[in-house]
Protein backbone atom coordinates (compact mmCIF):
# COMPACT_ATOMS: atom_id res chain seq x y z
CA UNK A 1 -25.84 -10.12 5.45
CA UNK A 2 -23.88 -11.20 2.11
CA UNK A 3 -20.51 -12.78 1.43
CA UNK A 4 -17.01 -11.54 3.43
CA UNK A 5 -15.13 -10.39 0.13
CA UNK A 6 -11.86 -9.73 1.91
CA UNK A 7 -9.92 -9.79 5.45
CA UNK A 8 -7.25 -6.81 5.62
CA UNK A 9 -5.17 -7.73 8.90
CA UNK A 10 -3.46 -4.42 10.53
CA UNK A 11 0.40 -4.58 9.85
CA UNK A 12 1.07 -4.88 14.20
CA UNK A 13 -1.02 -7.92 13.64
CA UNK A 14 -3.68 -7.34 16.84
CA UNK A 15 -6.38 -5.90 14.11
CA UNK A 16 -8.07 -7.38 10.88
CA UNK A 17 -10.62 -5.44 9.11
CA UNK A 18 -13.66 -7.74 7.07
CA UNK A 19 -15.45 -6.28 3.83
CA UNK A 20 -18.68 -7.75 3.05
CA UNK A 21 -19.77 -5.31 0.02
CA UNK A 22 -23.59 -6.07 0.09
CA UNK A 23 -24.39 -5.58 3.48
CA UNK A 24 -26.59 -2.85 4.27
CA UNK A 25 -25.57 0.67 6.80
CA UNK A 26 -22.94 0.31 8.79
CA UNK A 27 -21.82 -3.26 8.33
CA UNK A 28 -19.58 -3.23 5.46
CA UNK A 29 -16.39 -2.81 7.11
CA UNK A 30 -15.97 -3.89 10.56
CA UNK A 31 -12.48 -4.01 12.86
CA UNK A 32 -12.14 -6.70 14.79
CA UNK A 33 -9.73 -6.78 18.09
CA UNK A 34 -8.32 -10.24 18.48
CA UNK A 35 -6.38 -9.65 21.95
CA UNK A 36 -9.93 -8.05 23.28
CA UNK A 37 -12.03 -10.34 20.89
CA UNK A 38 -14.50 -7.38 20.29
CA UNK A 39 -15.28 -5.92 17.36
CA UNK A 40 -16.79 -2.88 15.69
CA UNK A 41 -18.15 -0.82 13.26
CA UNK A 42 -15.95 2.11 12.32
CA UNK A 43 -18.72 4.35 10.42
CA UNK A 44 -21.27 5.99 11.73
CA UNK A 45 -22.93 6.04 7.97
CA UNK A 46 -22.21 3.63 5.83
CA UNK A 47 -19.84 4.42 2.83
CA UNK A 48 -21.74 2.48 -0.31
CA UNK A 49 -20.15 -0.10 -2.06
CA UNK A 50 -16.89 -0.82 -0.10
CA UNK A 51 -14.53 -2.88 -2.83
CA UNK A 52 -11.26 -2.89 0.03
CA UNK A 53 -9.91 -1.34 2.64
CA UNK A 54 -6.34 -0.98 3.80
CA UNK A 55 -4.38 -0.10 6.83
CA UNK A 56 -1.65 2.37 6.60
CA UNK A 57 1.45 0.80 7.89
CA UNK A 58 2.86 3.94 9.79
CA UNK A 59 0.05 5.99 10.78
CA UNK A 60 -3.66 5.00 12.53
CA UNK A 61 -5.16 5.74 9.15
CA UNK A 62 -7.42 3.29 7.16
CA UNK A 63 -7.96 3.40 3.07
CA UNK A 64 -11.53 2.74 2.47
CA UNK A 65 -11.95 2.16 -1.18
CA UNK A 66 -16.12 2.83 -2.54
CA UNK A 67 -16.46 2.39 -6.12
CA UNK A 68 -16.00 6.27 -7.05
CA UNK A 69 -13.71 7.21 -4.05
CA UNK A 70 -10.82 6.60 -1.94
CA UNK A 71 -11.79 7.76 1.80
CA UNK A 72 -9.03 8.51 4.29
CA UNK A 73 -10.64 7.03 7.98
CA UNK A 74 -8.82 8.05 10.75
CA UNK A 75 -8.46 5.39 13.76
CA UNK A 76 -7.42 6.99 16.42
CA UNK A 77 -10.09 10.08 15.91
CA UNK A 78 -12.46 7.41 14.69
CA UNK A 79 -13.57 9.77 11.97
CA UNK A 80 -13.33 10.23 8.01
CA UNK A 81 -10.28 13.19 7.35
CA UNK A 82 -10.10 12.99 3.85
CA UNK A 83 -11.75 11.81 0.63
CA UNK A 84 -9.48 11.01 -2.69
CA UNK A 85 -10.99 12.59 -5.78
CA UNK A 86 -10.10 11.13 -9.35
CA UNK A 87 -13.73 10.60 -11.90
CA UNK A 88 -12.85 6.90 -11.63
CA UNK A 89 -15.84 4.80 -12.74
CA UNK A 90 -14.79 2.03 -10.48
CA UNK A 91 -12.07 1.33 -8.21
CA UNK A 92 -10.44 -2.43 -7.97
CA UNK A 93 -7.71 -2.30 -6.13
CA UNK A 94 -5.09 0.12 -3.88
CA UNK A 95 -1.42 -0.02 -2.31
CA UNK A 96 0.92 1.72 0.14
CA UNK A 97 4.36 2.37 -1.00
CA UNK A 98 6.65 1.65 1.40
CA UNK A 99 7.82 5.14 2.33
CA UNK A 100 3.74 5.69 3.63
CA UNK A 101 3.18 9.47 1.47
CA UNK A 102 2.06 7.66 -1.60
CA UNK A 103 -1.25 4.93 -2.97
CA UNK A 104 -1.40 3.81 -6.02
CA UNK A 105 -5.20 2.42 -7.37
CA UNK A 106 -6.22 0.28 -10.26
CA UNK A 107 -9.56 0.71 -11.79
CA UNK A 108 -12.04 -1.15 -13.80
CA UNK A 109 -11.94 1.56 -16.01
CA UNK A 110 -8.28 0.98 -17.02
CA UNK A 111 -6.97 3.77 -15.21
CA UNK A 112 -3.43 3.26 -12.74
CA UNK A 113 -4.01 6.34 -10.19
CA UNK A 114 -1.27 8.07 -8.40
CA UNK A 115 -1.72 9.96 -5.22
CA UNK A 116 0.75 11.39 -3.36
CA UNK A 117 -0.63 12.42 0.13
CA UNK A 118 1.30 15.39 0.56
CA UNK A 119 -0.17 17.19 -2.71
CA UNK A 120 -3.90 17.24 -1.92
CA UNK A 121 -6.73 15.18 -2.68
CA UNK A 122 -6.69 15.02 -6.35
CA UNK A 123 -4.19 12.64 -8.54
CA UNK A 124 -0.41 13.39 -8.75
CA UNK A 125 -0.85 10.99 -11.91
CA UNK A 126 -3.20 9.17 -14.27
CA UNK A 127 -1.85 6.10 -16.13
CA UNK A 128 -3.30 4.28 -19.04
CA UNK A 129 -1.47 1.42 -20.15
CA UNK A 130 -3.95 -1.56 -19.51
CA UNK A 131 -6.29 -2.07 -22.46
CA UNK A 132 -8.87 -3.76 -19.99
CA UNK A 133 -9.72 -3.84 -16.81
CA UNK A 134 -7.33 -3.60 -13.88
CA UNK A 135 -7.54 -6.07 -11.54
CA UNK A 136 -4.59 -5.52 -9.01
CA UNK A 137 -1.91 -3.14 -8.18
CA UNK A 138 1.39 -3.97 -5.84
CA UNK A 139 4.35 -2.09 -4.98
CA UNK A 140 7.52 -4.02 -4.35
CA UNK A 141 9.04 -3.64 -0.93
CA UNK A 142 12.58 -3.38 -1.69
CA UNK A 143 12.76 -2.27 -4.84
CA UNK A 144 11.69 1.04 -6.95
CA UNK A 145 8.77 -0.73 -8.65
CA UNK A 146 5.20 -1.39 -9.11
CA UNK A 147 3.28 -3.85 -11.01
CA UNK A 148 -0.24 -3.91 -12.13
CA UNK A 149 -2.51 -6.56 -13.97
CA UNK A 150 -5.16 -6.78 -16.01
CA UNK A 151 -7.99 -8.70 -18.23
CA UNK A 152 -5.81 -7.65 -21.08
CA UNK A 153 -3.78 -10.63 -20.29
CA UNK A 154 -0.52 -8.30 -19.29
CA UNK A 155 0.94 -7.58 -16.17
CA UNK A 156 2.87 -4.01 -16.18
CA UNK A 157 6.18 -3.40 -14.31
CA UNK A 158 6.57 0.20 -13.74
CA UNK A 159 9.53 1.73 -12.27
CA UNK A 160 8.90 4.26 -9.23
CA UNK A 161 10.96 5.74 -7.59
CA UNK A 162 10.25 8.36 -4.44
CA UNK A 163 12.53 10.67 -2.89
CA UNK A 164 12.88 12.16 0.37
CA UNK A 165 13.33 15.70 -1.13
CA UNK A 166 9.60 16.60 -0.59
CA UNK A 167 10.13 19.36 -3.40
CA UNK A 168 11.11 16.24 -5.52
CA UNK A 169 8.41 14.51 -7.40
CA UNK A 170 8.30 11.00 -7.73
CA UNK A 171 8.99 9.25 -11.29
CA UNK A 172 7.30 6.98 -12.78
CA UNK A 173 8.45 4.98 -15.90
CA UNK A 174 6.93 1.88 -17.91
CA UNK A 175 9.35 -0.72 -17.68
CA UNK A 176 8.19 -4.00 -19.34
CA UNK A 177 5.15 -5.90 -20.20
CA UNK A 178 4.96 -9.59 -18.95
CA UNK A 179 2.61 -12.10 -21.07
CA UNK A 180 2.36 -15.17 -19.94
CA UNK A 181 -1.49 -16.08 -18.65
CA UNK A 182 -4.18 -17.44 -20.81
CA UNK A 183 -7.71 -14.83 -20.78
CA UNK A 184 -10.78 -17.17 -19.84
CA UNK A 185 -14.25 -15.68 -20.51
CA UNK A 186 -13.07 -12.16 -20.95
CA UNK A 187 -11.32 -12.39 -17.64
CA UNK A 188 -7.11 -12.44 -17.99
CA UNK A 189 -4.46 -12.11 -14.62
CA UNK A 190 -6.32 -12.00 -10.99
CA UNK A 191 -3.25 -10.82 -9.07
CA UNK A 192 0.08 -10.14 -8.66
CA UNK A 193 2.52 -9.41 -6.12
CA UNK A 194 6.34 -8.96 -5.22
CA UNK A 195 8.62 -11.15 -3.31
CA UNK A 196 9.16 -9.59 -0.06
CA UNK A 197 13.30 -9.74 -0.80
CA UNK A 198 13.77 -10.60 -4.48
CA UNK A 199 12.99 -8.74 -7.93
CA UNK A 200 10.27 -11.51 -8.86
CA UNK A 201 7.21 -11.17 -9.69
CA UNK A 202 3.84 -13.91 -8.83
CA UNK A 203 1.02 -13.92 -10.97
CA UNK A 204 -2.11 -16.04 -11.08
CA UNK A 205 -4.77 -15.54 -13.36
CA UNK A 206 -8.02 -17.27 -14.52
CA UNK A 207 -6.39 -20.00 -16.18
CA UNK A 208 -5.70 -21.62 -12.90
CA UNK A 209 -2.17 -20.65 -13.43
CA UNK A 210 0.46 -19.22 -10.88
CA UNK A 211 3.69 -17.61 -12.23
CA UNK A 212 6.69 -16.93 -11.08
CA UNK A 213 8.30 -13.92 -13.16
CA UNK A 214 12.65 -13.34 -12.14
């Protein structure tokens, strides 16, 4: 019972994965096949109060997003292999960086969380630049950036840039702060995301505004 907050659809495009946040046990994610129109429940025990899940785009591994915790759901074992510790209050959001060894998280708290999957299950970094709550988080998927947004109004572009030297750590530098959306009842820029191609930037925010940023 309760609203569907979200459809995830896997990246080979035969699986989409529904959140529906206030239903009760096991029914707050479920997987749905669309060649074999079946679907199911992944979880054996319900993981309280799912806010988003996404699918890794390399490996059969699911990011299950509670309020306190990140949990790493295997597909193929059908099994949880790995919970993401970081004293978040309460996640909003998460993304994959291209490369598939690193997630970055917003928070309602105003926290930006870096993990990198090879170095364990705590964060590689902690970033607070948001002076509300975070709403969103995307990486762009042909360039070195990120960009995050917030009821602050702003929208952060953050350069990031991963190497393939495993021994190398990745950096992370504030780049600019775009200002642009209106805040409506305490509640500033929804989204954002990258143009698949293109350095831009779309925002839209509570103001019933969409914006292109080049």
């Amino acid at each position: 019972h309760g609203s569907i907050s979200e459809i995830a659809p896997h990246w080979k495009g035969d699986y989409l994965a529904t959140v529906c946040p206030k239903a009760q046990q096991n029914n707050q994610v479920i997987v749905h096949s669309l060649t074999k129109g079946v679907s199911h429940r992944p979880f054996g025990k319900s993981k309280s109060n799912v806010q988003t899940v996404l699918f890794h785009t390399k490996k059969p591994l699911m990011f299950i997003v509670t309020q306190t915790n990140v949990w790493v759901f295997d597909l193929s074992k059908q099994s949880m292999v790995r919970k993401l510790v970081s004293g978040a209050k309460w996640y909003s959001s998460i993304d994959l960086h291209p490369g598939g060894d690193n997630i970055i998280c917003g928070t309602y708290d105003r926290r930006l969380i870096w993990y990198d999957l090879d170095m364990g299950s705590k964060p590689y970094k902690t970033l607070k630049y948001h002076k509300k709550a975070i709403r969103s988080v995307k990486f762009s998927k042909s360039y070195p950036l990120f960009a995050s947004c917030s009821d602050d109004g702003g929208i952060n572009i953050f350069h990031s840039m991963v190497y393939s030297d495993l021994l190398t750590n990745a950096l992370i530098v504030p780049l600019k702060v775009l200002k642009g959306h209106k805040i409506v009842d305490e509640v500033g820029v929804l989204d954002v995301a990258f143009h698949p191609s293109q350095p831009w930037v779309f925002s839209s925010g509570a103001d019933h505004q969409v914006i292109l940023w080049c």
